[in-house]
N, C-alpha and C. Protein backbone atom coordinates (compact mmCIF):
# COMPACT_ATOMS: atom_id res chain seq x y z
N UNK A 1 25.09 -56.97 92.51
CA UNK A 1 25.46 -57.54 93.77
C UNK A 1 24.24 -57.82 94.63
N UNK A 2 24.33 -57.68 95.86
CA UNK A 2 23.19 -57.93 96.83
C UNK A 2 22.12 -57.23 96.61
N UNK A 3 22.23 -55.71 96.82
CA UNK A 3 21.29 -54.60 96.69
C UNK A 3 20.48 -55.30 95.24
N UNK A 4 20.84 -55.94 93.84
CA UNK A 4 20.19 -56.07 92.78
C UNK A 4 19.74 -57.52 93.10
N UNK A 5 20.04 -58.12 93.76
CA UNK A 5 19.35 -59.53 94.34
C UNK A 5 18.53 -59.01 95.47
N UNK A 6 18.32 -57.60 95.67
CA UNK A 6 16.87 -57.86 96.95
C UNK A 6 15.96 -56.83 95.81
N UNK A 7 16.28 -56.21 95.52
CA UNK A 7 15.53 -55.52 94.80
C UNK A 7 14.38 -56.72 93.50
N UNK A 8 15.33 -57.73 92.92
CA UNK A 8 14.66 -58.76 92.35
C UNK A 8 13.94 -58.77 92.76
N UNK A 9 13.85 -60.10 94.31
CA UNK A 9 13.46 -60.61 94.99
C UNK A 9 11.84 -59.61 95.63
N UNK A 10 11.88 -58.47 95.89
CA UNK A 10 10.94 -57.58 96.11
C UNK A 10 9.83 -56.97 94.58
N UNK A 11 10.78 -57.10 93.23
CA UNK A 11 9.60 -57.33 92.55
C UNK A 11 8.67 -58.54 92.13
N UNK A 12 9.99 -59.83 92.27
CA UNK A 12 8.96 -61.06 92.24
C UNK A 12 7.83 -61.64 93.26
N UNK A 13 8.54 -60.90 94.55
CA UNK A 13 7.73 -60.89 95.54
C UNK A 13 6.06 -60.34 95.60
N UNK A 14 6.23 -59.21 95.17
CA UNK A 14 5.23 -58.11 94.90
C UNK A 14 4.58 -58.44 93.03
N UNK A 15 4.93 -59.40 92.28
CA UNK A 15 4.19 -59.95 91.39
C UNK A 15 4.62 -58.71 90.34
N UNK A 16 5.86 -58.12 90.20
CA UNK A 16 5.67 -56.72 89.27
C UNK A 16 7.03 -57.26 88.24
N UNK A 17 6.09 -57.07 86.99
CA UNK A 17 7.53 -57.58 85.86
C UNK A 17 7.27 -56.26 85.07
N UNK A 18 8.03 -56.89 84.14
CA UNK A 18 8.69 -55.77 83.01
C UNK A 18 8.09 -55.51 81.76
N UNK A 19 7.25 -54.96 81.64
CA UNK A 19 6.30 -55.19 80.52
C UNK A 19 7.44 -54.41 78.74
N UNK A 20 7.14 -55.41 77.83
CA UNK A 20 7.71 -54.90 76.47
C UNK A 20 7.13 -54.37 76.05
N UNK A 21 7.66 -52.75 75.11
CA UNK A 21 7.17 -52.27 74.61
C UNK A 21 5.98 -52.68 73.43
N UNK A 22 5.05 -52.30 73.20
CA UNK A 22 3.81 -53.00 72.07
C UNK A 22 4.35 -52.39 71.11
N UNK A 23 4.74 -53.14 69.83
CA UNK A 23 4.93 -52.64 68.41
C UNK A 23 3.42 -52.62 66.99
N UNK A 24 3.29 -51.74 66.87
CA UNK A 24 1.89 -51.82 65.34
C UNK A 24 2.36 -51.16 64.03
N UNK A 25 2.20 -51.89 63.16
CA UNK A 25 3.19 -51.51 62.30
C UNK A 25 1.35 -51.61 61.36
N UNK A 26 1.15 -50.81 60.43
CA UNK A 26 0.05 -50.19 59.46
C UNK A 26 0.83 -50.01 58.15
N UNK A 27 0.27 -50.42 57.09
CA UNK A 27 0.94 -49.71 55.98
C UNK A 27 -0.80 -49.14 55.45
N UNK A 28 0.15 -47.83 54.82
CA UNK A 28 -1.17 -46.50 54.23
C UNK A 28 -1.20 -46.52 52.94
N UNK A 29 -1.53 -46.95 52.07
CA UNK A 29 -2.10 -47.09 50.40
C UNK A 29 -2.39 -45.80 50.35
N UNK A 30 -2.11 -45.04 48.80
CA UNK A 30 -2.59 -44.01 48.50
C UNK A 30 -2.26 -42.84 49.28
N UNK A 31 -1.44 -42.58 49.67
CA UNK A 31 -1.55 -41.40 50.90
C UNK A 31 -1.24 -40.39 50.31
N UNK A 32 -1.71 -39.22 50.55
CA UNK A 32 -1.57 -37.99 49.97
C UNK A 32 -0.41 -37.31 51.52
N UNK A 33 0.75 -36.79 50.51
CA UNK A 33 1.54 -36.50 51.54
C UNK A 33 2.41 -35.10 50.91
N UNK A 34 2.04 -34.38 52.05
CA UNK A 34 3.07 -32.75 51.73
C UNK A 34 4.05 -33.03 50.80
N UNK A 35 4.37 -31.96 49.95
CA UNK A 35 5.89 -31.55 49.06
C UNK A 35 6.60 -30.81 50.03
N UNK A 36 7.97 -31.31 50.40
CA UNK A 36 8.80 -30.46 51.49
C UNK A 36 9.89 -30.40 50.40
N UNK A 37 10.77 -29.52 51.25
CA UNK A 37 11.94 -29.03 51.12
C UNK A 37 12.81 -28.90 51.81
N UNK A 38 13.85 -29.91 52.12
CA UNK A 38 14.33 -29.50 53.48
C UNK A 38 15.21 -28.02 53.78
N UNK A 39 14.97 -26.99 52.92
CA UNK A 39 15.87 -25.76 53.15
C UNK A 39 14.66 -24.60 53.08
N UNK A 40 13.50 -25.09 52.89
CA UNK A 40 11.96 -24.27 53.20
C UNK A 40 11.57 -24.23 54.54
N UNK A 41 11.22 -24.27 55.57
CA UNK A 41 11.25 -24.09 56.83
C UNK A 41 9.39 -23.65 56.31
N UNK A 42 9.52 -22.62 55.69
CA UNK A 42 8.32 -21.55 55.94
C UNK A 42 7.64 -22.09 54.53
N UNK A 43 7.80 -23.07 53.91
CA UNK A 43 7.09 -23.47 52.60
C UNK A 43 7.22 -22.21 51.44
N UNK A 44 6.97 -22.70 50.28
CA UNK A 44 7.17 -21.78 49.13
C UNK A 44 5.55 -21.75 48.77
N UNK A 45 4.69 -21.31 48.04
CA UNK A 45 3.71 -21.44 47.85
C UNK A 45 3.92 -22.33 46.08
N UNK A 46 2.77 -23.40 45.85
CA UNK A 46 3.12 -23.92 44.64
C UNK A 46 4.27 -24.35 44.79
N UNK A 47 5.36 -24.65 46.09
CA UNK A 47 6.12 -25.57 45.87
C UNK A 47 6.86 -26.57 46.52
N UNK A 48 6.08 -26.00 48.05
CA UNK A 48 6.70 -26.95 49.03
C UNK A 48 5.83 -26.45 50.13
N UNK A 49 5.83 -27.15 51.43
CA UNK A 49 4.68 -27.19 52.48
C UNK A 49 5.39 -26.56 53.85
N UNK A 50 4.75 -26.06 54.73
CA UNK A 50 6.05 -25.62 55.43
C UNK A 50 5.55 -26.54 57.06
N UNK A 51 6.51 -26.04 58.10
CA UNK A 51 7.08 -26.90 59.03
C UNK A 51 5.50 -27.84 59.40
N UNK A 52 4.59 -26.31 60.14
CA UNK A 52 3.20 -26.41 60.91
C UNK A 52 2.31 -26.96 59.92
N UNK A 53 2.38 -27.02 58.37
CA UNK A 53 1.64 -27.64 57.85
C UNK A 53 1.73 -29.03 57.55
N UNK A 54 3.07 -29.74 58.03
CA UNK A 54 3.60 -31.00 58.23
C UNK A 54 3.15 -31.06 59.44
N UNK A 55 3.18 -30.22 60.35
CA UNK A 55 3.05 -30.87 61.95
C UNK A 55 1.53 -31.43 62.02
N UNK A 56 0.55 -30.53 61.53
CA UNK A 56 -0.74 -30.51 61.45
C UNK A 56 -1.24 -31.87 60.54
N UNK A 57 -0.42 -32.25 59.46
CA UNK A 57 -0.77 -33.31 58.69
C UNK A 57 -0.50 -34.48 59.54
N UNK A 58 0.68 -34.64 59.97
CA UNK A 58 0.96 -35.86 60.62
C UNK A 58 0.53 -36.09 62.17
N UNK A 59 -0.88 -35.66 62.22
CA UNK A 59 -1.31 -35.43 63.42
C UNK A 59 -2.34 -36.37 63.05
N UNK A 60 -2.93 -36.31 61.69
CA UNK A 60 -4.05 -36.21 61.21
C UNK A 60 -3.63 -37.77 60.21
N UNK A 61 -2.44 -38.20 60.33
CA UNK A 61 -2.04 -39.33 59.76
C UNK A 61 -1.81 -40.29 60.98
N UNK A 62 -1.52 -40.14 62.03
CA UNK A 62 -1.61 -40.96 63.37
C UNK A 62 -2.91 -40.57 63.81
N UNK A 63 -3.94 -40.38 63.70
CA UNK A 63 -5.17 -40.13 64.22
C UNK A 63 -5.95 -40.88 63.04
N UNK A 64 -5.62 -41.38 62.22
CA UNK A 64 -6.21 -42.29 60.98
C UNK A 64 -7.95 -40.86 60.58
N UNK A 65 -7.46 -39.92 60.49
CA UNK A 65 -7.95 -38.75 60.03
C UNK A 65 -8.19 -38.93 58.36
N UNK A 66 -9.59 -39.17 57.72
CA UNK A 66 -9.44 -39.25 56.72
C UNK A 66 -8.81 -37.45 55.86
N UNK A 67 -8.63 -37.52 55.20
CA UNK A 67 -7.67 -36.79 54.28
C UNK A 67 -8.40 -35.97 52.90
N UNK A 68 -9.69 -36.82 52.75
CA UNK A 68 -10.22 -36.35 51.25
C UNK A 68 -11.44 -34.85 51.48
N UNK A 69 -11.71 -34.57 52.39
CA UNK A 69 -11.93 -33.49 52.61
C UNK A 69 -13.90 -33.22 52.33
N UNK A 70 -13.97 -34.15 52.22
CA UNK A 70 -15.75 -34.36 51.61
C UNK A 70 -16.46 -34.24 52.53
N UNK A 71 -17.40 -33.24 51.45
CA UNK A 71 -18.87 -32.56 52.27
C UNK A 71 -19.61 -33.12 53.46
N UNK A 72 -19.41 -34.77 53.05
CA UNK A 72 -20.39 -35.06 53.46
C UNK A 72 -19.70 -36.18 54.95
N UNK A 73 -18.78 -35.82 55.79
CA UNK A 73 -17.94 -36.38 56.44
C UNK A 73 -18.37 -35.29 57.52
N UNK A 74 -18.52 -35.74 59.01
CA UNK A 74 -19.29 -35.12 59.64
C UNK A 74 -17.60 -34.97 60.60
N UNK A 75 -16.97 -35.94 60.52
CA UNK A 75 -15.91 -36.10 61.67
C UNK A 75 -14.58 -34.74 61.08
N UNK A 76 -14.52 -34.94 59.74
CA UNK A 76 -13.55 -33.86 59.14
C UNK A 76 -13.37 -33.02 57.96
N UNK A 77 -13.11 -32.33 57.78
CA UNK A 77 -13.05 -31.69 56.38
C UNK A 77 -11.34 -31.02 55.89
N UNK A 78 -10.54 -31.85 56.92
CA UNK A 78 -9.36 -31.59 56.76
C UNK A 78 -8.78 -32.02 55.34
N UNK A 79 -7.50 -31.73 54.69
CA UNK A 79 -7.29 -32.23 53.53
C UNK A 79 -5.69 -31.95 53.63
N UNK A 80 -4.91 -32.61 52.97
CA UNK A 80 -3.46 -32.65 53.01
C UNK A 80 -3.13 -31.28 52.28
N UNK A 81 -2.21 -30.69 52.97
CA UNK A 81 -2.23 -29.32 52.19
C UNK A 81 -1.16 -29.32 50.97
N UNK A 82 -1.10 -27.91 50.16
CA UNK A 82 -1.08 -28.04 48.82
C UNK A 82 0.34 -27.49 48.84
N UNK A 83 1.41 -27.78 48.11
CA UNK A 83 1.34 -28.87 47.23
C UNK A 83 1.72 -30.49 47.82
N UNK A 84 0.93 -31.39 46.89
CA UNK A 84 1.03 -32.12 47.89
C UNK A 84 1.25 -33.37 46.35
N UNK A 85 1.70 -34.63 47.12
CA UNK A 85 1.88 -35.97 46.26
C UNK A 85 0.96 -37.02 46.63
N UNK A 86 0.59 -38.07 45.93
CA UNK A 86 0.21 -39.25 46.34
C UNK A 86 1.06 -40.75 46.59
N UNK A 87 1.84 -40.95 47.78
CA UNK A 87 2.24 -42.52 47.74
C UNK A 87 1.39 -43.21 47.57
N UNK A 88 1.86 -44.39 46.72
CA UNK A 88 1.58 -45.02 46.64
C UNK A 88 1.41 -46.22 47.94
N UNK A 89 2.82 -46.31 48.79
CA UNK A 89 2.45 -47.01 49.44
C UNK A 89 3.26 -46.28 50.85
N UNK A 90 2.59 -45.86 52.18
CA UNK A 90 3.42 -45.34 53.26
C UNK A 90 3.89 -46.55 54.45
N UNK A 91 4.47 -46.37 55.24
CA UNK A 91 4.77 -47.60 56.68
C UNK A 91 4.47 -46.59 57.91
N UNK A 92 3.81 -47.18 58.92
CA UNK A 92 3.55 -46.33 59.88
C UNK A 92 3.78 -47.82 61.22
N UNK A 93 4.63 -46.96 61.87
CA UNK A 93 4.85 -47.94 62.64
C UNK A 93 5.15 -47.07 64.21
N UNK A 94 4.22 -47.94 64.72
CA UNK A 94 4.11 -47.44 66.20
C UNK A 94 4.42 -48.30 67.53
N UNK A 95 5.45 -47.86 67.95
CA UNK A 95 5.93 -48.53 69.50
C UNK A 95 5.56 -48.06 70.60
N UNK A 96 4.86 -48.70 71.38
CA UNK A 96 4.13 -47.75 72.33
C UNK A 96 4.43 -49.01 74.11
N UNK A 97 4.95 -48.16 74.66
CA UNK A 97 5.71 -47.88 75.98
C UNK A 97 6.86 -47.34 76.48
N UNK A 98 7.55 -47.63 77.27
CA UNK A 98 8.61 -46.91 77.75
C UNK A 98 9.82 -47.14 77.18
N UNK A 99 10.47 -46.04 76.50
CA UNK A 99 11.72 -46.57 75.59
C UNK A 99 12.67 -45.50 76.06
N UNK A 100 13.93 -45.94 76.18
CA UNK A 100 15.15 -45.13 76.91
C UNK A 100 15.50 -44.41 75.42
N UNK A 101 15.85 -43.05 75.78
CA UNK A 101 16.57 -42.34 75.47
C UNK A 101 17.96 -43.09 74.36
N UNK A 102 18.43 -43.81 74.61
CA UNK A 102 19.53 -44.48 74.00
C UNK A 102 18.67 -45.71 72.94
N UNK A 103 17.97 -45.91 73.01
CA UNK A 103 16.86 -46.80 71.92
C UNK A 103 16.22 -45.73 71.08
N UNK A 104 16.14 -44.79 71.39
CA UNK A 104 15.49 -43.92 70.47
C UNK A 104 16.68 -43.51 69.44
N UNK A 105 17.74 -43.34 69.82
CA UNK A 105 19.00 -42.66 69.25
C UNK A 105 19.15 -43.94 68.39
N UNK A 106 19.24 -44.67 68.46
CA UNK A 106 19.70 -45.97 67.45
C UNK A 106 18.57 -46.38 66.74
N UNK A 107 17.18 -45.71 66.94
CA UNK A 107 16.31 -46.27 65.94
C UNK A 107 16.68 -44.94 64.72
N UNK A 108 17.13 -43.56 65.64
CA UNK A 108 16.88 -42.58 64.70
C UNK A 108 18.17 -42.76 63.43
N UNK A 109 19.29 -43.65 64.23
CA UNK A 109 20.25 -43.90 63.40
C UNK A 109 20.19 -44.49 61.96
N UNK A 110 19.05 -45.72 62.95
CA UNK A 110 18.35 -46.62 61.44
C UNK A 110 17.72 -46.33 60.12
N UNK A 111 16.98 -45.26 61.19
CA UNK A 111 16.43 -43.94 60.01
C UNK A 111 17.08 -43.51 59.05
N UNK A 112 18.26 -43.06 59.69
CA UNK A 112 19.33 -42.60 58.63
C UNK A 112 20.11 -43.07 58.00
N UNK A 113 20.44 -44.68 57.97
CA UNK A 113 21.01 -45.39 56.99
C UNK A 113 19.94 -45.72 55.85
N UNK A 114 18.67 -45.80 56.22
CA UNK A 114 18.19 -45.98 55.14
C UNK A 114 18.37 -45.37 53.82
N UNK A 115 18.67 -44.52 53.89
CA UNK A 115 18.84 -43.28 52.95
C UNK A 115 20.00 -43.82 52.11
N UNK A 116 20.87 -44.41 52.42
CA UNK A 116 22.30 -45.25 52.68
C UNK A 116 22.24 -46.24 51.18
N UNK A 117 21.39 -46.43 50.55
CA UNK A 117 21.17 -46.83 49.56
C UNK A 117 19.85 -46.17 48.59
N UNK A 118 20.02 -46.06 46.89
CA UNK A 118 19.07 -45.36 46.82
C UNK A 118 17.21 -45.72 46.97
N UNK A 119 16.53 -44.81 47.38
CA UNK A 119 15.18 -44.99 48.16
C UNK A 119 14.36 -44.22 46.92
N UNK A 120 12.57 -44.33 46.51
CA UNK A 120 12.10 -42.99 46.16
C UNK A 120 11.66 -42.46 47.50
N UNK A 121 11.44 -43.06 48.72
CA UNK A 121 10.97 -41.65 49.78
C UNK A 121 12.37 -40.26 49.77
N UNK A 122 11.31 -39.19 49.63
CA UNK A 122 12.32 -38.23 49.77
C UNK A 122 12.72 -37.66 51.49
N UNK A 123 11.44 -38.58 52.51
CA UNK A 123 12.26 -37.81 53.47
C UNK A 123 11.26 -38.60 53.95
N UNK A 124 11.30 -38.91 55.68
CA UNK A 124 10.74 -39.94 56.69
C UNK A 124 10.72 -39.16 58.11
N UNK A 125 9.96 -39.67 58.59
CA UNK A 125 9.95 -38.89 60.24
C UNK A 125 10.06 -39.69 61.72
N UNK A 126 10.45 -39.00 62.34
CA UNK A 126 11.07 -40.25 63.85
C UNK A 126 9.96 -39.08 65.00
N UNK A 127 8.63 -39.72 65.46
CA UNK A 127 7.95 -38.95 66.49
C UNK A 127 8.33 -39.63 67.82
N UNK A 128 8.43 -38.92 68.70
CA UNK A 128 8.95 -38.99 69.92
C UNK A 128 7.62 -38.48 71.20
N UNK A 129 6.55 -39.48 71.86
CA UNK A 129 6.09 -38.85 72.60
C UNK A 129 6.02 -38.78 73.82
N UNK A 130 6.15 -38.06 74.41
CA UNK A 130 6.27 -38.42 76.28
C UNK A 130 4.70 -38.81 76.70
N UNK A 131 4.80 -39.32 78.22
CA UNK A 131 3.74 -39.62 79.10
C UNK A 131 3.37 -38.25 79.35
N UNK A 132 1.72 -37.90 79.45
CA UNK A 132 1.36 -36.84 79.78
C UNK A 132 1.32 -36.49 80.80
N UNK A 133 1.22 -37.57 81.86
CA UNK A 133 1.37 -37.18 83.21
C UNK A 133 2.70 -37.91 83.92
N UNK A 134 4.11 -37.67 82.79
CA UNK A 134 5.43 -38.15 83.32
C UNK A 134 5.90 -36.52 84.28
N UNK A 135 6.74 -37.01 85.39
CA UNK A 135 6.84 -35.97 86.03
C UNK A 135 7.99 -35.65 85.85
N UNK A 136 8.39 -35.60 85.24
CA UNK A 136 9.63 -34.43 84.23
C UNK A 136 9.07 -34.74 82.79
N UNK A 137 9.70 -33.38 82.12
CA UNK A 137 9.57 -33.31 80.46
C UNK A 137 10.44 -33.20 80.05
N UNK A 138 11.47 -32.10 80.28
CA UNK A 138 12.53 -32.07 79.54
C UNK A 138 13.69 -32.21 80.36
N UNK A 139 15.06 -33.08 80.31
CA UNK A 139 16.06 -32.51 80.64
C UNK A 139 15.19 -33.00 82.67
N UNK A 140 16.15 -32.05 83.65
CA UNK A 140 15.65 -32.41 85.20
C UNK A 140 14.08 -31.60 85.18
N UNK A 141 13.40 -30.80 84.19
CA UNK A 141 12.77 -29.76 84.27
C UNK A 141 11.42 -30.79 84.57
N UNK A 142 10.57 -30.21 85.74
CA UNK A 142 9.26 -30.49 86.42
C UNK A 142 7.96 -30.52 85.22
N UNK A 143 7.45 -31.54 84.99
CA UNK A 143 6.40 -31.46 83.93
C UNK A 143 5.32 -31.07 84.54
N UNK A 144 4.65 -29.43 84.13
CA UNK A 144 3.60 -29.17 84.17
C UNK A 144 2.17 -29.64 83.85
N UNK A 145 1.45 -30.21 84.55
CA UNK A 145 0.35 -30.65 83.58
C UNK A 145 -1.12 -30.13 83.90
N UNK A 146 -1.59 -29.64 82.89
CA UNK A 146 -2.77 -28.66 83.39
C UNK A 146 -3.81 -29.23 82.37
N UNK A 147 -3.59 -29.39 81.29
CA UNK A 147 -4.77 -29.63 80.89
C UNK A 147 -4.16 -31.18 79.97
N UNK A 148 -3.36 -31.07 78.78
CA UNK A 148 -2.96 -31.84 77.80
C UNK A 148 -1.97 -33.05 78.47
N UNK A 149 -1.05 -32.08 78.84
CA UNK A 149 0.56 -32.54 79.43
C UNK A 149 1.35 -32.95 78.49
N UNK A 150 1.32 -32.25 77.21
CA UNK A 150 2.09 -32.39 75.79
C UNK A 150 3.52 -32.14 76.17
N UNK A 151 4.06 -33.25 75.55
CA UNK A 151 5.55 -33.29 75.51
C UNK A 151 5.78 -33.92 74.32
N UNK A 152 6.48 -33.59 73.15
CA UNK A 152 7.09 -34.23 72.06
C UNK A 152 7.62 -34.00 71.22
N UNK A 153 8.53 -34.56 70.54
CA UNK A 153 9.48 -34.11 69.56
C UNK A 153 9.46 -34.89 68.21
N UNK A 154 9.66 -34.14 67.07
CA UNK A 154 9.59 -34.77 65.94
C UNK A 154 10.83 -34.51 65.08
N UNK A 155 11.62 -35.67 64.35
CA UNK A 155 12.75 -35.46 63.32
C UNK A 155 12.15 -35.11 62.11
N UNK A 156 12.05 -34.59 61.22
CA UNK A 156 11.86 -34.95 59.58
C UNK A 156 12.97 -34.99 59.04
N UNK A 157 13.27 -36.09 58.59
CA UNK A 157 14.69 -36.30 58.20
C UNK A 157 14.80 -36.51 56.44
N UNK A 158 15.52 -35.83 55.83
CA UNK A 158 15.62 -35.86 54.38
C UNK A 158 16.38 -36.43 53.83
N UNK A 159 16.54 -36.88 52.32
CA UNK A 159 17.61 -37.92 51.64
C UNK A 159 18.73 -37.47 51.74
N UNK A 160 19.47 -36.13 51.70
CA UNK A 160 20.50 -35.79 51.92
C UNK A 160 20.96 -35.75 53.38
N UNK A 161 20.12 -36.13 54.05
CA UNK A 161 20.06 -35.79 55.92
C UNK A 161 20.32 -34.94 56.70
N UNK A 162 19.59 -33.74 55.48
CA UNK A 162 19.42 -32.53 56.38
C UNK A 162 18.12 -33.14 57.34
N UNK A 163 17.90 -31.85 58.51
CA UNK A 163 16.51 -32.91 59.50
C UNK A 163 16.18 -31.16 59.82
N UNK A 164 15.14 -31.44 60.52
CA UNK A 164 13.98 -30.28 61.04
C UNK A 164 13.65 -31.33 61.90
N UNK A 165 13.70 -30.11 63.20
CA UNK A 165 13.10 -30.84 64.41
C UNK A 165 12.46 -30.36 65.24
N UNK A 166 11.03 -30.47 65.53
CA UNK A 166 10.04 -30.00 66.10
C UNK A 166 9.83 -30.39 67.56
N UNK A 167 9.34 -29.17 67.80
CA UNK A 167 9.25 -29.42 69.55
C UNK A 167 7.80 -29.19 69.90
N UNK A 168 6.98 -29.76 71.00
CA UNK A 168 5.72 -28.85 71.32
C UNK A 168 5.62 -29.54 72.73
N UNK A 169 5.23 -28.72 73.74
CA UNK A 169 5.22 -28.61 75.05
C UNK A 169 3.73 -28.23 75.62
N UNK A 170 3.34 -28.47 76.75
CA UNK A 170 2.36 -27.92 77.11
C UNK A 170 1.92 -26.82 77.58
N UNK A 171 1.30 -26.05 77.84
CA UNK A 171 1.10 -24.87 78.34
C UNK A 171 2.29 -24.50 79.50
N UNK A 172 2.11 -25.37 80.31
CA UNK A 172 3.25 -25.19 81.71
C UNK A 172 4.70 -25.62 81.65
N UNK A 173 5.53 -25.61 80.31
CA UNK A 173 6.33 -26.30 80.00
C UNK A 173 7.24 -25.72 79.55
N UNK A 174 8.01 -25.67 79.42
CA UNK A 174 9.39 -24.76 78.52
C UNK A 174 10.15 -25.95 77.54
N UNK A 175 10.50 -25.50 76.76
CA UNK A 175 11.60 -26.28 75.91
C UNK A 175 12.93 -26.35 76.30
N UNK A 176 13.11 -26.98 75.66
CA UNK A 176 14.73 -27.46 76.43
C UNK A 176 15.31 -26.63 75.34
N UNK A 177 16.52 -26.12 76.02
CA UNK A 177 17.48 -24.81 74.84
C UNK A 177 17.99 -25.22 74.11
């Protein structure tokens, strides 16, 4: 009504539009990627990887962190932990701005039809990150920000669609229950 015709009118006025989210979509050759389980939580040794050693990898896979672990690499000596596979080919795809709550739910949906026909990925992940200096984090709760201002959540979602879902907050932050 009126109120949404002055409100227009005051952002065209003031020169302020709507910026679209930026999409980058990467594909990863060769990737050495954890053995999970989706009913391991805590990894088996020799047979599956557990939650923090996924969290830690895919930190180190969005940070384009090389992976091979060599001497002579001054930036890392990280390495995909054991046991682990090689894809052949991964998709990494990154949307970066402000996305509602209800867009996230229907991408995570998408996620899960894939599965919907048969795939060889045995399992895919949906990362979720907040603004570090957004002033809420969770839910009405006040976002602390002291040093990081970490807010984010991660799905790992499996062929049968069991999921594991990770939380990490910042120092001043609580999780949502």
């Amino acid at each position: 009504g009126a109120e949404g015709s002055t409100l227009m009118s005051y952002f065209s006025k003031n020169q302020i539009q709507a910026l679209k989210p930026k999409i980058t979509f990467n594909t990863l050759r060769d990737l050495q990627c954890p053995v999970l389980e989706s009913n391991e939580l805590q990894g088996k040794p020799d047979e599956s990887c557990s939650t923090e050693e996924l969290f830690e990898w895919l930190g180190a896979v969005w940070n384009q962190v090389s992976l091979d672990n060599k001497s002579s690499s001054f930036l890392s000596t990280y390495c995909c932990p054991q046991p682990n596979t090689v894809v052949e080919k991964a998709f990494l795809c990154t949307i970066t701005g402000f996305i509602i709550p209800e867009k996230i739910i229907h991408l995570l949906e998408q996620l899960c039809s894939y599965f919907g026909e048969p795939k060889l990925a045995y399992w895919l992940t949906l990362t979720v990150h907040g603004f570090a200096d957004s002033p809420v984090s969770w839910r009405e709760s006040e976002h602390g920000f002291h040093k990081g201002g970490e807010n984010l959540y991660n799905f790992v979602i499996f062929r049968n669609l069991d999921y594991w879902l990770q939380m990490a907050v910042g120092t001043n932050d609580d999780c949502p229950p």
